[in-house]
PDB file of N, CA and C in Angstrom:
ATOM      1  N   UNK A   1      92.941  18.176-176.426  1.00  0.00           N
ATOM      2  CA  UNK A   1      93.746  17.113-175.883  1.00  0.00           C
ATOM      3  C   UNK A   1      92.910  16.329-174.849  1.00  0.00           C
ATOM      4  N   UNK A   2      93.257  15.122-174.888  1.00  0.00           N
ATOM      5  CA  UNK A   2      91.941  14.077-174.059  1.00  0.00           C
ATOM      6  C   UNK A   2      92.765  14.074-172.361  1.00  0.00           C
ATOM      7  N   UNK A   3      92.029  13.896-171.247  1.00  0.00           N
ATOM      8  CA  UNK A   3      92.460  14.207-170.131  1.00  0.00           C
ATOM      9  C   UNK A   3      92.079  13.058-169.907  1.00  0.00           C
ATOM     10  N   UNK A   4      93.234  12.316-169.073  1.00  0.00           N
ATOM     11  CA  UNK A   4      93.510  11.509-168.599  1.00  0.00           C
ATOM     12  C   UNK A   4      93.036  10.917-167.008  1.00  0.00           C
ATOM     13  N   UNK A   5      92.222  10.108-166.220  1.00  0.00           N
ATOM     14  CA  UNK A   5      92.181  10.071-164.813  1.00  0.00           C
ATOM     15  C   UNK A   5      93.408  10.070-163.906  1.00  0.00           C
ATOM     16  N   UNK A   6      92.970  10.310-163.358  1.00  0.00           N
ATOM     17  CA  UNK A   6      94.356   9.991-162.380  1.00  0.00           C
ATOM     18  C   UNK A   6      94.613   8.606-161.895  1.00  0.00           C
ATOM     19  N   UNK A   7      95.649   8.043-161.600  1.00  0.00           N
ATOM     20  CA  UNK A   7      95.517   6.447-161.461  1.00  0.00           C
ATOM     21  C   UNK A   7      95.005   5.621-160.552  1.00  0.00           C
ATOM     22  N   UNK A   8      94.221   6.411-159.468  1.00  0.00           N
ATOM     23  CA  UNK A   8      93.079   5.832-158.158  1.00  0.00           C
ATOM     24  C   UNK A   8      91.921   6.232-159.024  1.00  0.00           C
ATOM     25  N   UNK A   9      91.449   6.857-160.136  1.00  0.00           N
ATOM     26  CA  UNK A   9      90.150   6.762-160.548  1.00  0.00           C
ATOM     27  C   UNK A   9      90.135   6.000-161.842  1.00  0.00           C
ATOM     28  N   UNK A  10      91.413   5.098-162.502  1.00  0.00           N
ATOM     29  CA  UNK A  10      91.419   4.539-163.554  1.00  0.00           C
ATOM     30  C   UNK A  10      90.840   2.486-163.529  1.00  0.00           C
ATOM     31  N   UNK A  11      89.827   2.045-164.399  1.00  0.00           N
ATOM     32  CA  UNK A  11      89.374   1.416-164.312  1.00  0.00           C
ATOM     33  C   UNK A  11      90.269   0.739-164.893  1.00  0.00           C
ATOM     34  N   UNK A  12      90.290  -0.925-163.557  1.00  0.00           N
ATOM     35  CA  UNK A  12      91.331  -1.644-164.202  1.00  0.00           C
ATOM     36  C   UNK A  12      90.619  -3.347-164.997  1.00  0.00           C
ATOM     37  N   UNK A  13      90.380  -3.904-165.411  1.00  0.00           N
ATOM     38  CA  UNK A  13      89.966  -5.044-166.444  1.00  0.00           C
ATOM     39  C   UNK A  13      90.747  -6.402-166.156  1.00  0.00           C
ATOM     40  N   UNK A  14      90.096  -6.807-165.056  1.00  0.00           N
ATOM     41  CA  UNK A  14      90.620  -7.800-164.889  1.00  0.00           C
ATOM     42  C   UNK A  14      90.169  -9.162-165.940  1.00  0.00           C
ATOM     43  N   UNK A  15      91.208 -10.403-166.286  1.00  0.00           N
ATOM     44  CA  UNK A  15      90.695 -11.218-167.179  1.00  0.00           C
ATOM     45  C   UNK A  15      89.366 -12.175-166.489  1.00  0.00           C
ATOM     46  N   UNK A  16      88.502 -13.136-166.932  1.00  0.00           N
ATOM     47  CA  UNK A  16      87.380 -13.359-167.166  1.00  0.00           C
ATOM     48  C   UNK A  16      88.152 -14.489-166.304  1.00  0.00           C
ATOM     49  N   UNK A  17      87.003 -14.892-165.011  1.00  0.00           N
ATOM     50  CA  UNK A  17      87.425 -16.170-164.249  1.00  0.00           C
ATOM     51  C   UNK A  17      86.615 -17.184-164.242  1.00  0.00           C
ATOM     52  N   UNK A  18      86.895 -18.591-164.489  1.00  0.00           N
ATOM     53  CA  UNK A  18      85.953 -19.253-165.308  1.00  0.00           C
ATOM     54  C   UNK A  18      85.185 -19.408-163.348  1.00  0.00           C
ATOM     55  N   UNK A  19      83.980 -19.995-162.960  1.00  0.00           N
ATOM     56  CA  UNK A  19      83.488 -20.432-161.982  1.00  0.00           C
ATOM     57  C   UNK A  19      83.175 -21.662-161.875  1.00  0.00           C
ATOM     58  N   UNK A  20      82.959 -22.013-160.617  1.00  0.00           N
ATOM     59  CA  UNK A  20      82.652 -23.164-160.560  1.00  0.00           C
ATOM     60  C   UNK A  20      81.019 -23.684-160.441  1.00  0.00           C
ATOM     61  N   UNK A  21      80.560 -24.151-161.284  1.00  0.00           N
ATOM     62  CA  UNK A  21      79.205 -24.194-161.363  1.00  0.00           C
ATOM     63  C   UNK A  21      78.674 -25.521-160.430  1.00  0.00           C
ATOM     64  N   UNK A  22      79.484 -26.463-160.400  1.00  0.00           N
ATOM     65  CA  UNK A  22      79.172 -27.790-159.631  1.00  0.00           C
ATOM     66  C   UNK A  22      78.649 -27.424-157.991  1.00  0.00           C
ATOM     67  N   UNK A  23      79.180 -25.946-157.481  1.00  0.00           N
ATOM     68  CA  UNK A  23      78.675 -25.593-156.104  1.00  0.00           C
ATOM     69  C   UNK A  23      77.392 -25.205-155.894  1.00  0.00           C
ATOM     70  N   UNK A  24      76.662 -24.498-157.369  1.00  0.00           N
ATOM     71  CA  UNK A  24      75.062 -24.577-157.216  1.00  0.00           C
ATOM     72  C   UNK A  24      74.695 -25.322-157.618  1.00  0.00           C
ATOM     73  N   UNK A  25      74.587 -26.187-158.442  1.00  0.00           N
ATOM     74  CA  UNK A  25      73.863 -27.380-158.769  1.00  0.00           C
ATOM     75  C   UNK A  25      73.456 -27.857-157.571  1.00  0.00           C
ATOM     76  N   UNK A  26      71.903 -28.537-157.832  1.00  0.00           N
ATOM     77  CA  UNK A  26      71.659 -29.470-156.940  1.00  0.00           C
ATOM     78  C   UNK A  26      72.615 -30.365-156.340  1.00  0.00           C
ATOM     79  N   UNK A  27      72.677 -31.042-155.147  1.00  0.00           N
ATOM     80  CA  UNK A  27      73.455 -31.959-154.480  1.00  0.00           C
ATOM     81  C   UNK A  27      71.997 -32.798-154.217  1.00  0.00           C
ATOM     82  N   UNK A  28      72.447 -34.118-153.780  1.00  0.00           N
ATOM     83  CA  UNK A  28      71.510 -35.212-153.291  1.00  0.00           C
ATOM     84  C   UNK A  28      72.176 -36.024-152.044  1.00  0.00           C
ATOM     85  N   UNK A  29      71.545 -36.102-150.901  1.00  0.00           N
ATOM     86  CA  UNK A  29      72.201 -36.533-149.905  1.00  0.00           C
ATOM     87  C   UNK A  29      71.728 -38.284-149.830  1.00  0.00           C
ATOM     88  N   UNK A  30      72.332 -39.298-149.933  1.00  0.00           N
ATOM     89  CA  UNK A  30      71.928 -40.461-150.654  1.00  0.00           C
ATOM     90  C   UNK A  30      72.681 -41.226-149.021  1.00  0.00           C
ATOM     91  N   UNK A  31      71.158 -42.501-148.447  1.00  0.00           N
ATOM     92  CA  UNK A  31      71.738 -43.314-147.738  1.00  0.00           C
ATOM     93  C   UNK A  31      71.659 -44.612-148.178  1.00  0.00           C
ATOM     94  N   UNK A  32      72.664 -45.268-147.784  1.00  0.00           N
ATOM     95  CA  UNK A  32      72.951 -46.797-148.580  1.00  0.00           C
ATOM     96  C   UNK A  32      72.494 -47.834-147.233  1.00  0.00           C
ATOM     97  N   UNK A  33      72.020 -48.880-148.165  1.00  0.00           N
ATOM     98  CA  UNK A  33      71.918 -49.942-147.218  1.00  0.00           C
ATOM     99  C   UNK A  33      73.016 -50.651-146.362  1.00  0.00           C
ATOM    100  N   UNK A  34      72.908 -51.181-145.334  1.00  0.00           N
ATOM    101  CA  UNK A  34      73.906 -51.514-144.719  1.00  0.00           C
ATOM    102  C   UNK A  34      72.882 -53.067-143.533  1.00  0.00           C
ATOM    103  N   UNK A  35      74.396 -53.780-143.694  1.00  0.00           N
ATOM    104  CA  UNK A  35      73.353 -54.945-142.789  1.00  0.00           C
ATOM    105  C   UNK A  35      73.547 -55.226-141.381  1.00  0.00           C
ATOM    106  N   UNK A  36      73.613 -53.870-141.203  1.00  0.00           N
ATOM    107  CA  UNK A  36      73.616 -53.592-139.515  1.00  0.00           C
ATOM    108  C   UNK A  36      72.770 -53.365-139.076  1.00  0.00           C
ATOM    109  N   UNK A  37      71.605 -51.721-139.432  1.00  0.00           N
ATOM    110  CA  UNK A  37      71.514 -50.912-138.681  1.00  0.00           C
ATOM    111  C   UNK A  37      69.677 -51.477-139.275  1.00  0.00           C
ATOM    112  N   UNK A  38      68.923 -51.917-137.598  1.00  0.00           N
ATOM    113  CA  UNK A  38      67.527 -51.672-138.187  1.00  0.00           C
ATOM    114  C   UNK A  38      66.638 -50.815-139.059  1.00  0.00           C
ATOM    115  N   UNK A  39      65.824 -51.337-139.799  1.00  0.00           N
ATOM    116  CA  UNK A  39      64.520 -50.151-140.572  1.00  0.00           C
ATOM    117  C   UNK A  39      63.987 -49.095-139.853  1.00  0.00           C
ATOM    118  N   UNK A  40      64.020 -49.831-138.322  1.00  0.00           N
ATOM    119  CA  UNK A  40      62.674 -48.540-137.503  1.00  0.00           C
ATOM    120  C   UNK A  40      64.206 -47.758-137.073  1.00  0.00           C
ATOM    121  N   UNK A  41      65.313 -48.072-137.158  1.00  0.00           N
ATOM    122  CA  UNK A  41      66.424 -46.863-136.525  1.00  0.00           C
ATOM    123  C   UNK A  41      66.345 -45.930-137.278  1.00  0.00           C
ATOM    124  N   UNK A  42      66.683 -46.606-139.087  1.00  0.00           N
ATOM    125  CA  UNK A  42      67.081 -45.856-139.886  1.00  0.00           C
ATOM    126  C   UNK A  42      65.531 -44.780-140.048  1.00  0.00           C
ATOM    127  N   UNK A  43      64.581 -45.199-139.730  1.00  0.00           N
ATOM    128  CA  UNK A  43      63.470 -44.193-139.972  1.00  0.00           C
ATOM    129  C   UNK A  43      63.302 -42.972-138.672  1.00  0.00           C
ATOM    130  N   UNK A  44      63.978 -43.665-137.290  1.00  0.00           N
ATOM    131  CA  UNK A  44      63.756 -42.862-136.543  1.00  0.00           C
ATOM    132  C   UNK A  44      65.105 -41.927-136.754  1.00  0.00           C
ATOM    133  N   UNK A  45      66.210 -42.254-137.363  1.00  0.00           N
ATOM    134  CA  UNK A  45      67.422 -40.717-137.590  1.00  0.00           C
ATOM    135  C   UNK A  45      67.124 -40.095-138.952  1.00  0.00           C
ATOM    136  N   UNK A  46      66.503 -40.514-139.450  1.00  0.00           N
ATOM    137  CA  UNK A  46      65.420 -39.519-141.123  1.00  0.00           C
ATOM    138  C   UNK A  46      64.784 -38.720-140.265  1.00  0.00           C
ATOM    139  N   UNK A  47      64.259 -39.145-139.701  1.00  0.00           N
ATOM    140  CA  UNK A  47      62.683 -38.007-139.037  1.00  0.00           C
ATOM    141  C   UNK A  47      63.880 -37.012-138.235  1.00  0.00           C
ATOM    142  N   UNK A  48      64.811 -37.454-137.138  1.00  0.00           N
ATOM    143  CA  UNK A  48      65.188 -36.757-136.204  1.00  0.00           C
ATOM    144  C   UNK A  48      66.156 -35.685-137.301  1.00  0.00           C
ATOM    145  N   UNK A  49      67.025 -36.524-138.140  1.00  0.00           N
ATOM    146  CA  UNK A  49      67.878 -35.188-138.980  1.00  0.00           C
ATOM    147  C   UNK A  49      67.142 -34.196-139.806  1.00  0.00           C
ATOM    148  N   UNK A  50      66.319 -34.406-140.517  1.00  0.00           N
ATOM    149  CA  UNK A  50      65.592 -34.509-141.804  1.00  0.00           C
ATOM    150  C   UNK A  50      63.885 -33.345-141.316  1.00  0.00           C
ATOM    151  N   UNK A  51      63.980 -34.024-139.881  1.00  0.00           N
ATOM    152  CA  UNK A  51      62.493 -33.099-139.890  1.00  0.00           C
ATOM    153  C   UNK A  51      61.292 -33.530-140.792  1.00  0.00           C
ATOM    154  N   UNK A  52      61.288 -34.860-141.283  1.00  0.00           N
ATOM    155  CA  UNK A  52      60.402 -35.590-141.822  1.00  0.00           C
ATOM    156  C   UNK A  52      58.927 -36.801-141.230  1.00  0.00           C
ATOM    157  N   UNK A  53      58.393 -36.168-141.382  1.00  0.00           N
ATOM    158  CA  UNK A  53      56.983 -37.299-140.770  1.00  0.00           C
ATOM    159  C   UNK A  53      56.945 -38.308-141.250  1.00  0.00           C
ATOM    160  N   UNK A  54      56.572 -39.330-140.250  1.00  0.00           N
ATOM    161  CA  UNK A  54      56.939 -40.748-140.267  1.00  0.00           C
ATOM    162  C   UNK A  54      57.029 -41.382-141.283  1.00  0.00           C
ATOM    163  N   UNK A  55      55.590 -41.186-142.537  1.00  0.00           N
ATOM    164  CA  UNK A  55      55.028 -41.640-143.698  1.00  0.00           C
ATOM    165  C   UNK A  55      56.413 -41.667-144.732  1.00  0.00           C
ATOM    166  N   UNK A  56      57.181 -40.190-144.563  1.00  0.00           N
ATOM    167  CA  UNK A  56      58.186 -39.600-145.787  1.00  0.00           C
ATOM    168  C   UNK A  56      59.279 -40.324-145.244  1.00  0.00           C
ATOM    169  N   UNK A  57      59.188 -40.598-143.931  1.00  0.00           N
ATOM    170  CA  UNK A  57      60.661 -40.900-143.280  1.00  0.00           C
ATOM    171  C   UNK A  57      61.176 -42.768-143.473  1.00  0.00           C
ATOM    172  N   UNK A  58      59.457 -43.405-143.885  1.00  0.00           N
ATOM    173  CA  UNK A  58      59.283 -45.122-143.923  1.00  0.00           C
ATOM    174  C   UNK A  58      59.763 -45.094-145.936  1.00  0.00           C
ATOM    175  N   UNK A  59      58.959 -43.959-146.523  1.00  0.00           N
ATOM    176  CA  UNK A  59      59.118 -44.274-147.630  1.00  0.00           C
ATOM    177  C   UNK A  59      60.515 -44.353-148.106  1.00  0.00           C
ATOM    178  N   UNK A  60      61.700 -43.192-147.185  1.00  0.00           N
ATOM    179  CA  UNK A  60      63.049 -43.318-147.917  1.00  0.00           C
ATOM    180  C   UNK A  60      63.697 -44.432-147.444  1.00  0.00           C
ATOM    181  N   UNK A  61      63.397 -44.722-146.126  1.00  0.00           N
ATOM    182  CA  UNK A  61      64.096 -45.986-145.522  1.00  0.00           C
ATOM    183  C   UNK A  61      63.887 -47.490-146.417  1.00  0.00           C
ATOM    184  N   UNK A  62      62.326 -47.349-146.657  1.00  0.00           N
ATOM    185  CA  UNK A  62      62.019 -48.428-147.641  1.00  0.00           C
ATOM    186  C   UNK A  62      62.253 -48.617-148.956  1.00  0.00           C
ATOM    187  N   UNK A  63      62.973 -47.492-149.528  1.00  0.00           N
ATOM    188  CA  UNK A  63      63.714 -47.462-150.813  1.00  0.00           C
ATOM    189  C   UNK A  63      65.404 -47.765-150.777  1.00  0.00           C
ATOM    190  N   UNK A  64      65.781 -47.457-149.416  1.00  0.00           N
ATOM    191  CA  UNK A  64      67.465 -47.764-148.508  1.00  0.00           C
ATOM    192  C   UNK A  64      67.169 -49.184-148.985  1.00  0.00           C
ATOM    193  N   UNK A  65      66.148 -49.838-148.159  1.00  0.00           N
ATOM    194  CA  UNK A  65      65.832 -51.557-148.069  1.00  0.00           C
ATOM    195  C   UNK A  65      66.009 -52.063-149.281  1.00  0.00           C
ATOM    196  N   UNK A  66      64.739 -51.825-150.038  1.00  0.00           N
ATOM    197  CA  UNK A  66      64.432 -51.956-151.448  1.00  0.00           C
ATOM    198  C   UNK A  66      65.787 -52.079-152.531  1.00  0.00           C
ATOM    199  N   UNK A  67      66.388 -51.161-153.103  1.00  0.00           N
ATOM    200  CA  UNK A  67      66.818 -51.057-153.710  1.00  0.00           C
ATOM    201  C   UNK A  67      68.246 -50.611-153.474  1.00  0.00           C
ATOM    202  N   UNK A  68      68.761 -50.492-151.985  1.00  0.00           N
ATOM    203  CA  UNK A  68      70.250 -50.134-151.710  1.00  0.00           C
ATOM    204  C   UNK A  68      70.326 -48.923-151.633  1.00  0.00           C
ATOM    205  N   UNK A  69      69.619 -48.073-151.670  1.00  0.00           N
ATOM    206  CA  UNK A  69      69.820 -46.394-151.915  1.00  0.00           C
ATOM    207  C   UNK A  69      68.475 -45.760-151.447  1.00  0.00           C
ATOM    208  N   UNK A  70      68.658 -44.715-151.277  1.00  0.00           N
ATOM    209  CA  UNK A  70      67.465 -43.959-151.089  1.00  0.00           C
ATOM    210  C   UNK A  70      67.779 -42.147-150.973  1.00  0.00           C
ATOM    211  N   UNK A  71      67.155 -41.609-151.660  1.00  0.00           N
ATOM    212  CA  UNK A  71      67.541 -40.106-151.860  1.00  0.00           C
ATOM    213  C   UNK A  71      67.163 -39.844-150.562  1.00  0.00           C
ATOM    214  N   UNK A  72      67.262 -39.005-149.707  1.00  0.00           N
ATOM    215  CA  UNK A  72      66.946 -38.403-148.905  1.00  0.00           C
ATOM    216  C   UNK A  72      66.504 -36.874-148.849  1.00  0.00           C
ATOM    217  N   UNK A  73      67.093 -36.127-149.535  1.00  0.00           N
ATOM    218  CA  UNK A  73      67.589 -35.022-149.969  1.00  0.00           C
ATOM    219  C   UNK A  73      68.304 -34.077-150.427  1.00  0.00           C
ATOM    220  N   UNK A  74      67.931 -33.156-151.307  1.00  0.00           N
ATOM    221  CA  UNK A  74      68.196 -32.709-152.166  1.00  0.00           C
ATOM    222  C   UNK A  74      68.512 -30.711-151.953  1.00  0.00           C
ATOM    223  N   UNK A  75      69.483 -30.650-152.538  1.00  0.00           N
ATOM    224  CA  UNK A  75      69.610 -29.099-152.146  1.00  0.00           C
ATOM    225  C   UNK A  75      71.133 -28.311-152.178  1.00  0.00           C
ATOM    226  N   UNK A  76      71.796 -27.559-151.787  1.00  0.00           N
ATOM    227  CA  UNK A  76      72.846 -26.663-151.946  1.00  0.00           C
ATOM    228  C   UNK A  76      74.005 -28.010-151.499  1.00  0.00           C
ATOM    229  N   UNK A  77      75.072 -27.587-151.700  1.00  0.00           N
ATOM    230  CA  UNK A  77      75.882 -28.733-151.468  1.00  0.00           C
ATOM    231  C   UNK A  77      76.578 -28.778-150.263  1.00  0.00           C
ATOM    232  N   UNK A  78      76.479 -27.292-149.490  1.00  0.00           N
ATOM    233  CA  UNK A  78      77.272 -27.233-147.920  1.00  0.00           C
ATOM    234  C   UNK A  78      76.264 -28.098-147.197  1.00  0.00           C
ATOM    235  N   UNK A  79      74.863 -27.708-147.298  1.00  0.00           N
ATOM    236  CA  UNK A  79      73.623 -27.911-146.742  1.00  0.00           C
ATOM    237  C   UNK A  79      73.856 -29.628-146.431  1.00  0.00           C
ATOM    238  N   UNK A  80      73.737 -30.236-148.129  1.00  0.00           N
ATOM    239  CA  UNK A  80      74.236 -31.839-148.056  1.00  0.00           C
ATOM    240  C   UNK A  80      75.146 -32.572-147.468  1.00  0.00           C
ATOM    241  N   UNK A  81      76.489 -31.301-147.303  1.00  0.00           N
ATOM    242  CA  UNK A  81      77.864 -32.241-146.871  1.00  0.00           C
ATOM    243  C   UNK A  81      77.768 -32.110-145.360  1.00  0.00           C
ATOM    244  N   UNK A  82      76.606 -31.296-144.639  1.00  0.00           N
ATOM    245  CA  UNK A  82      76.075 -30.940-143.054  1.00  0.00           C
ATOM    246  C   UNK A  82      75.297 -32.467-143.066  1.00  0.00           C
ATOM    247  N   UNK A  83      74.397 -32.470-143.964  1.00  0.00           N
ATOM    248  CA  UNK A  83      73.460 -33.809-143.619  1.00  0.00           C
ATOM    249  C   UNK A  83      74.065 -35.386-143.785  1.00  0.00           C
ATOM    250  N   UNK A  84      75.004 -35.494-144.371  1.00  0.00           N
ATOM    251  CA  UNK A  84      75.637 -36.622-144.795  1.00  0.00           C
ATOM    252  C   UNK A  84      76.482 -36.237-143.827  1.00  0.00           C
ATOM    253  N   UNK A  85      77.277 -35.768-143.161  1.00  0.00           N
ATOM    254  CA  UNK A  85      78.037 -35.655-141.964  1.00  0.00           C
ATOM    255  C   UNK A  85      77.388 -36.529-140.376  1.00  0.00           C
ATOM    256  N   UNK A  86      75.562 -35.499-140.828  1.00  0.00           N
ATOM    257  CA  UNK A  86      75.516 -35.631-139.177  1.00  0.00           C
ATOM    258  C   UNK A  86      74.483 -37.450-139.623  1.00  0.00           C
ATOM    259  N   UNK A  87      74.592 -37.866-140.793  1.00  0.00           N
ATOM    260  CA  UNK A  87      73.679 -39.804-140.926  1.00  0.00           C
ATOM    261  C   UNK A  87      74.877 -40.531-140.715  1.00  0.00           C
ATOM    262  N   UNK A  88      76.072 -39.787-140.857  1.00  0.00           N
ATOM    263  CA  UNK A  88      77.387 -41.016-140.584  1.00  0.00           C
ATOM    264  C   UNK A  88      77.453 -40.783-139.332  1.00  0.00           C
ATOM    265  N   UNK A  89      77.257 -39.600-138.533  1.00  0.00           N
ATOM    266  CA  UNK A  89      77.562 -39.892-136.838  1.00  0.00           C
ATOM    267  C   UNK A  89      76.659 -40.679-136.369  1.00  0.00           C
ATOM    268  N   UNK A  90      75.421 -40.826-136.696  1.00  0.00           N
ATOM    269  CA  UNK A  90      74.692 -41.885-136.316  1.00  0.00           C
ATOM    270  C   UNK A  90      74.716 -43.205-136.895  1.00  0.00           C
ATOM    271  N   UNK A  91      75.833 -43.555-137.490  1.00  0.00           N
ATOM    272  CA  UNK A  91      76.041 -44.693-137.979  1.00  0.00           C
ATOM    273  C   UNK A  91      75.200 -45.265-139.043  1.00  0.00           C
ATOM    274  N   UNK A  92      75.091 -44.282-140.434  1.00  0.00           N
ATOM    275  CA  UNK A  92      74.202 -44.676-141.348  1.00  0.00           C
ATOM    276  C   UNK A  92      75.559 -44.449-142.380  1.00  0.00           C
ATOM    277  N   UNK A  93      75.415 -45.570-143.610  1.00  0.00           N
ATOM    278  CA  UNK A  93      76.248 -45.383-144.295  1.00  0.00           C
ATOM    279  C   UNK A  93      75.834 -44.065-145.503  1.00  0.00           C
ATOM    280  N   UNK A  94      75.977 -42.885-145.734  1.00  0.00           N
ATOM    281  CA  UNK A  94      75.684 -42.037-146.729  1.00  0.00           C
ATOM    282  C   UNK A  94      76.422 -41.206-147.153  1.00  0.00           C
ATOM    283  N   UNK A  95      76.537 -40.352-148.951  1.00  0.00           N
ATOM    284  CA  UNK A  95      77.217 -39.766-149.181  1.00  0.00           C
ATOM    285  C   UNK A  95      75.994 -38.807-150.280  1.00  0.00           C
ATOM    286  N   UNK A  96      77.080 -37.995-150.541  1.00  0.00           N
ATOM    287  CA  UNK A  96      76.247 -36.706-151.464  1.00  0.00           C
ATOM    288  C   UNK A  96      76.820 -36.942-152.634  1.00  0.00           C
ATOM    289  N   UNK A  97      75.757 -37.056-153.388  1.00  0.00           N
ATOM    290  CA  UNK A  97      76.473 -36.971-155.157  1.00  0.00           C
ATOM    291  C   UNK A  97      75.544 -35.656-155.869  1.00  0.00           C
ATOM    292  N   UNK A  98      76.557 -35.234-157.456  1.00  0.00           N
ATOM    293  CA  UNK A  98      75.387 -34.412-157.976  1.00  0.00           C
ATOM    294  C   UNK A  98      74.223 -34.754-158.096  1.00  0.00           C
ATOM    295  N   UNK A  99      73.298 -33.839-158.668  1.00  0.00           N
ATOM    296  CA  UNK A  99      71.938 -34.683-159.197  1.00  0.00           C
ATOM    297  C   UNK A  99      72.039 -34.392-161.102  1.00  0.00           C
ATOM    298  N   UNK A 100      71.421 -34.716-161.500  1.00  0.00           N
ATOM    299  CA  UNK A 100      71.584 -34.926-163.307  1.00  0.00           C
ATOM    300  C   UNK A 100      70.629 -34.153-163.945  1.00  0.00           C
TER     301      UNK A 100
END
């Protein structure tokens, strides 16, 4: 006769939970042009948030200019919604989208 566990040692099977995969995916922290805020500002709050040297900090600003956008960075998505938090307290227009 087959012996049974007792019901604190019986394994229970829970059903299959789908996850959310959009929370690891890359995020991209993206600043938009705006016709307020100077080039040398927007390069001096890149360097100050960002921890970026001047060279990396002219090239994203000059792609903001350029073309309306500029990636800034890229990475976990709490990480992004911290950095796009602290470019709007300094009065930069930016938001986080996926990356593709």
């Amino acid at each position: 006769m087959p012996t049974i566990a007792p019901p604190e040692r019986r394994t229970k099977v829970l059903p299959q939970e789908k996850t959310d995969s959009t929370l690891s995916q890359p995020w991209q922290v993206v600043i938009h042009d705006d016709p307020v805020n100077l080039m040398s500002y927007v390069t001096l709050v890149i360097r100050k948030i960002f921890g970026y040297e001047e060279k990396e900090a002219e090239r994203i600003m000059m792609s903001v200019h350029k073309t309306g956008r500029g990636i800034a960075w890229t990475g976990a998505r709490e990480k992004a919604e911290h950095y796009a938090r602290e470019l709007q307290a300094h009065q930069l227009l930016a938001t986080i989208e996926k990356t593709n």
